[in-house]
N, C-alpha and C. Protein backbone atom coordinates (compact mmCIF):
# COMPACT_ATOMS: atom_id res chain seq x y z
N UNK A 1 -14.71 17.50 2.54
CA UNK A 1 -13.54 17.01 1.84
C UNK A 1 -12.45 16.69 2.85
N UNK A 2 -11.78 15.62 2.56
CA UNK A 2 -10.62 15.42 3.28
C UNK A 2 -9.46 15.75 2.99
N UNK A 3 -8.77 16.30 4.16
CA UNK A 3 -7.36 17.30 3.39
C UNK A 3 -6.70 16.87 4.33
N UNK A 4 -5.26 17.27 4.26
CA UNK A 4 -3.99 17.04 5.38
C UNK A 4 -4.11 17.43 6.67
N UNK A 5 -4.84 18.91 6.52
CA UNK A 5 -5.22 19.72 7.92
C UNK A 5 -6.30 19.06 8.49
N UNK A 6 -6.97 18.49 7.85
CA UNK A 6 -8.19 18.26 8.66
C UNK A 6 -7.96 16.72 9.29
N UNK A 7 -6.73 15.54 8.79
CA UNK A 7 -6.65 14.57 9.36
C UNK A 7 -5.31 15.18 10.27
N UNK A 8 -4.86 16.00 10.70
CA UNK A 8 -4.08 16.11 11.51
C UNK A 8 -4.41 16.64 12.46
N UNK A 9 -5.21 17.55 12.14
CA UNK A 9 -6.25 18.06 13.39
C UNK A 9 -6.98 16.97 14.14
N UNK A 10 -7.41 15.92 13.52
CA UNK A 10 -8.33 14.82 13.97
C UNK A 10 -7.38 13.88 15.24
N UNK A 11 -5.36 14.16 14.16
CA UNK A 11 -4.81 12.62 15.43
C UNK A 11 -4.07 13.80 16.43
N UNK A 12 -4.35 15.15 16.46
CA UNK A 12 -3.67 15.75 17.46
C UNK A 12 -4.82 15.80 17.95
N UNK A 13 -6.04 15.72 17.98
CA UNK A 13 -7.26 15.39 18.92
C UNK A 13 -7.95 14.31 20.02
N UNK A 14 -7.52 13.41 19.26
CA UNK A 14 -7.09 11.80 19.68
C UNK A 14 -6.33 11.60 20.44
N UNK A 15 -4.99 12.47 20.06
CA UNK A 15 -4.26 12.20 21.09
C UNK A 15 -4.23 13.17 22.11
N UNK A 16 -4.72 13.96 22.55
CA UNK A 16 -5.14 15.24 23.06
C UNK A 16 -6.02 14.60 24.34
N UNK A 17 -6.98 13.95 23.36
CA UNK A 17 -7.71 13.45 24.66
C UNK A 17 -7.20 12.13 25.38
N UNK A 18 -6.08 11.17 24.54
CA UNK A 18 -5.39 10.22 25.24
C UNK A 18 -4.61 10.52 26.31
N UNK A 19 -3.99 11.69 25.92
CA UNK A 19 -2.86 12.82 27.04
C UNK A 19 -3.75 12.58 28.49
N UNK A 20 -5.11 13.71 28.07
CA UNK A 20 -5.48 14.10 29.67
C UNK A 20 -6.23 13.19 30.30
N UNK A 21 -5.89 11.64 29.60
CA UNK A 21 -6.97 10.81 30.34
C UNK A 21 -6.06 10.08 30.63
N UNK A 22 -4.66 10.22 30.95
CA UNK A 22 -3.39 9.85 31.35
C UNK A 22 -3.16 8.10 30.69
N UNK A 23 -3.63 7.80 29.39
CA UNK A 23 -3.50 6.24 28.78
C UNK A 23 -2.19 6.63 27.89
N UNK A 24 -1.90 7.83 27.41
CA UNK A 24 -0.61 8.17 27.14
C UNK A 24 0.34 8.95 27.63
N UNK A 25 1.43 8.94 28.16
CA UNK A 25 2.46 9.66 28.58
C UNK A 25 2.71 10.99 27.89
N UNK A 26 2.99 12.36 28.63
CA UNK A 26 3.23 13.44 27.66
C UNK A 26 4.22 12.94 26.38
N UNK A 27 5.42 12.48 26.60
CA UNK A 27 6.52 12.66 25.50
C UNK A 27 6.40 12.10 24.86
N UNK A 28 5.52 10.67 25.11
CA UNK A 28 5.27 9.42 24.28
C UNK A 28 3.99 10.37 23.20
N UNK A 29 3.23 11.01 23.89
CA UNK A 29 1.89 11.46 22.98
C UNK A 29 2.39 12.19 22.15
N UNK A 30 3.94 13.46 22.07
CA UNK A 30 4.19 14.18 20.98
C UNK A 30 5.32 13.37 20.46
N UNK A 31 5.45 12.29 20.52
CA UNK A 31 6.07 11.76 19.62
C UNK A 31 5.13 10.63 18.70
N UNK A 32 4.31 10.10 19.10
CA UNK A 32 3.58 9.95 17.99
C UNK A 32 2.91 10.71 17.37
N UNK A 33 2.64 11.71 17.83
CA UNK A 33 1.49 12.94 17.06
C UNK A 33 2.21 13.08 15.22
N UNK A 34 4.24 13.41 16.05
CA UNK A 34 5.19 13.42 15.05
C UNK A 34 4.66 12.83 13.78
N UNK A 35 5.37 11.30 14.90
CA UNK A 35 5.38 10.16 13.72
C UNK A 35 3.74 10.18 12.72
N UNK A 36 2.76 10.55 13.42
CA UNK A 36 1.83 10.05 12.39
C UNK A 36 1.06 11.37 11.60
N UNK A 37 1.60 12.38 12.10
CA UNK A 37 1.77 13.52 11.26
C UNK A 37 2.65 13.37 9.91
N UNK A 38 3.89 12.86 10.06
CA UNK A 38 4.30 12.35 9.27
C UNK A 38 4.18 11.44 8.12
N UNK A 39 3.67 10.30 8.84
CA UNK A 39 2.76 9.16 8.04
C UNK A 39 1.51 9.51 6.54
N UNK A 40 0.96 10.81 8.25
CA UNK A 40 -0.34 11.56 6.85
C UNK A 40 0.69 12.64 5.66
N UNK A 41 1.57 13.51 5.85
CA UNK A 41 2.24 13.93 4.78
C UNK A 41 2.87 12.92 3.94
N UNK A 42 3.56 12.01 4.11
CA UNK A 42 3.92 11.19 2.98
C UNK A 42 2.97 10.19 2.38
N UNK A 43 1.63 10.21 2.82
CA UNK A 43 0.52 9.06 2.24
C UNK A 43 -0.08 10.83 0.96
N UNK A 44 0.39 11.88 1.65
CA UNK A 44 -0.75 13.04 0.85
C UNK A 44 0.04 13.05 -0.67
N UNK A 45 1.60 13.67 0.04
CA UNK A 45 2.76 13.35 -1.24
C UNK A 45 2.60 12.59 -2.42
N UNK A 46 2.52 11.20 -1.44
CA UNK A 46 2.75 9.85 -2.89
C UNK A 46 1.34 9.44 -3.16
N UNK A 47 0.22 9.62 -2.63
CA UNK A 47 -0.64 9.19 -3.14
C UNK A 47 -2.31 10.32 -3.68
N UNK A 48 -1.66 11.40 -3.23
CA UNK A 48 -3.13 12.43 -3.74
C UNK A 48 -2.30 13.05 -5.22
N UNK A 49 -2.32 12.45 -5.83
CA UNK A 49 -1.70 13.05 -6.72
C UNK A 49 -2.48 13.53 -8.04
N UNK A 50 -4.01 13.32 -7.94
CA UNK A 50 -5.00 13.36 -8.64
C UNK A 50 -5.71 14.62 -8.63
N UNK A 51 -6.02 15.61 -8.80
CA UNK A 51 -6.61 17.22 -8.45
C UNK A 51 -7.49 16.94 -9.66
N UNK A 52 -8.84 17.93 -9.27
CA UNK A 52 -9.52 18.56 -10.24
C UNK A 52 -9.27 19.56 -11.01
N UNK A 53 -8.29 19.81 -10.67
CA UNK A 53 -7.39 20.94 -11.68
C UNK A 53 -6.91 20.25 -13.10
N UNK A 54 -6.97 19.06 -12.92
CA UNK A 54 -5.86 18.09 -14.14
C UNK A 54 -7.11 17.41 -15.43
N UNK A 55 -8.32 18.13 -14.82
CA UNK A 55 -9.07 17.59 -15.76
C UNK A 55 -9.73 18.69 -16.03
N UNK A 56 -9.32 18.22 -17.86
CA UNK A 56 -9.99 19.61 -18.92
C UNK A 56 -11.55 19.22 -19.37
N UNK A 57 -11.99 18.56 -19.40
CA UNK A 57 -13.61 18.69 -19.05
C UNK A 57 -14.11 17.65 -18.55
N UNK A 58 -14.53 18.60 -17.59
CA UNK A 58 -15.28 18.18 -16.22
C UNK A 58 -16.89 17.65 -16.71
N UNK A 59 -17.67 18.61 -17.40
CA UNK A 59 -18.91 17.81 -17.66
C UNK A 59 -18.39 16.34 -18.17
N UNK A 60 -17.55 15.70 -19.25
CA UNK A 60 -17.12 14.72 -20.19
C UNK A 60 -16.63 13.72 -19.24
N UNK A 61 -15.81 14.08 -18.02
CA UNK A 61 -15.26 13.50 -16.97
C UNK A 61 -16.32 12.72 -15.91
N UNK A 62 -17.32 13.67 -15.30
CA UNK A 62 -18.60 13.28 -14.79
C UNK A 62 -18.90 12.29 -15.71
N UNK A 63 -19.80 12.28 -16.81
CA UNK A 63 -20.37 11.55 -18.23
C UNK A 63 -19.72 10.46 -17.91
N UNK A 64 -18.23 10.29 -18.14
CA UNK A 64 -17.70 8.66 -18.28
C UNK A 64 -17.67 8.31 -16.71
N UNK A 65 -17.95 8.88 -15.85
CA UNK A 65 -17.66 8.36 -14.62
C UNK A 65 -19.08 7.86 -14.09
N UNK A 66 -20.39 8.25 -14.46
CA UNK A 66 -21.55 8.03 -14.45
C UNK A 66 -21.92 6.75 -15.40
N UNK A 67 -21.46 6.81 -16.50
CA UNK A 67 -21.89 5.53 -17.64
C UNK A 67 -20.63 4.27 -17.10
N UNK A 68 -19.43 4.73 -16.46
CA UNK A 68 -18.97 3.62 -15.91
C UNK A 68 -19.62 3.03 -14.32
N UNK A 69 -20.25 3.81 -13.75
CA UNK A 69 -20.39 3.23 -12.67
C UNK A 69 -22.07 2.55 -12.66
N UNK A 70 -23.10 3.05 -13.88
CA UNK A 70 -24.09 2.20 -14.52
C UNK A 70 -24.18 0.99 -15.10
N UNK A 71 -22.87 1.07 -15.76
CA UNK A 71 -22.44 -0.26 -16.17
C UNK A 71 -21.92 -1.60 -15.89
N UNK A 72 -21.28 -1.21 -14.04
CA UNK A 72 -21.47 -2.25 -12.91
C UNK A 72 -22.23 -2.36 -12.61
N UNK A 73 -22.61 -3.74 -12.21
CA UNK A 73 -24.12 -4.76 -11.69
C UNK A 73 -23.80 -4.20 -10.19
N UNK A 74 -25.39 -3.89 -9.46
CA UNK A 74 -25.65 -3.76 -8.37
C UNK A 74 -24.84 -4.95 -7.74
N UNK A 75 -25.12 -6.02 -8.09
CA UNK A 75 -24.70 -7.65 -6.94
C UNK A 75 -22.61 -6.92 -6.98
N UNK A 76 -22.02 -6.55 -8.04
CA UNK A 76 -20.85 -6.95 -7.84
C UNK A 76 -20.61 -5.57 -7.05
N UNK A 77 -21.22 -4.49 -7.20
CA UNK A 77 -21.00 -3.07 -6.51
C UNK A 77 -21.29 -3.57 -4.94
N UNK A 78 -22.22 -4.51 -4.38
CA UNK A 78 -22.27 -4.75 -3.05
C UNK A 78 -21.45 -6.01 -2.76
N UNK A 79 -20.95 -6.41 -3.38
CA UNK A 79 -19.96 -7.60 -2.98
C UNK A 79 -18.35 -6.58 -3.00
N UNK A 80 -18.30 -5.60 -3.66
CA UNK A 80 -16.90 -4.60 -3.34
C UNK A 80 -16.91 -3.48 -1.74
N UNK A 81 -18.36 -3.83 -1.47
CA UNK A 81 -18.81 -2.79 -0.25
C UNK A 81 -18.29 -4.25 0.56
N UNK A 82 -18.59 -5.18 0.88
CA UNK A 82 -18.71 -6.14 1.73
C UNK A 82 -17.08 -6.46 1.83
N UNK A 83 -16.40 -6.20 0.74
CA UNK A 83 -14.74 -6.58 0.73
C UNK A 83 -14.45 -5.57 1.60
N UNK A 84 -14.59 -4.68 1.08
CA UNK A 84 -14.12 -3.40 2.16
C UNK A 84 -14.42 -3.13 3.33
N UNK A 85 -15.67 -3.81 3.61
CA UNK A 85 -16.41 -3.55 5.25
C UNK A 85 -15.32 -4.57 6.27
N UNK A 86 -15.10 -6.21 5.31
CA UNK A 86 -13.93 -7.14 6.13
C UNK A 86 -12.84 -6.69 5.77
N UNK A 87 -12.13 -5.77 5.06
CA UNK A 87 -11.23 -5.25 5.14
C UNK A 87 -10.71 -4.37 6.24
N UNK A 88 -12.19 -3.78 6.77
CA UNK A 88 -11.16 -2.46 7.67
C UNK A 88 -12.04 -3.00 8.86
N UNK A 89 -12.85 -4.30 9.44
CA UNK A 89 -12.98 -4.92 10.34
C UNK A 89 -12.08 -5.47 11.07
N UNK A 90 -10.71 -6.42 9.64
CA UNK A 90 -9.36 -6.92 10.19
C UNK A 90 -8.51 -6.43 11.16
């Protein structure tokens, strides 16, 4: 699962190893660590706002989430994979 800790752990790692391979400057590296520490708390704030806690049945929840995703055609389910693959190619 992806959580706050675990993508912050990931860009203080990143940049961890940018540090000692001298492509980033110390002050420059904890100031973006900041900034995009930051970035990930206000994307968690305004946009995870969805928990499994908020749903009162979960078998009924599964059910419509299974008969909706049967009910998309294979061709248009791989033409939404292919949007997204040139999406994060850009």
């Amino acid at each position: 699962m992806i959580t706050k800790e675990r993508i912050e752990e990931t860009i203080r790692g990143v940049i961890r190893d940018f540090r000692r391979s001298k492509r980033i400057p110390d002050p420059t590296a904890d100031e973006l660590t900041a900034a995009l520490e930051a970035r990930v708390e206000d994307l968690f704030d305004h946009e995870a706002t969805f928990s499994h806690r908020e749903v009162e049945d979960s078998a009924r929840y599964v059910e419509e989430l299974r008969d909706k995703a049967q009910s998309k055609s294979a061709e248009s389910f791989l033409e939404e994979i292919v949007a997204w693959q040139q999406m994060r190619s850009s």
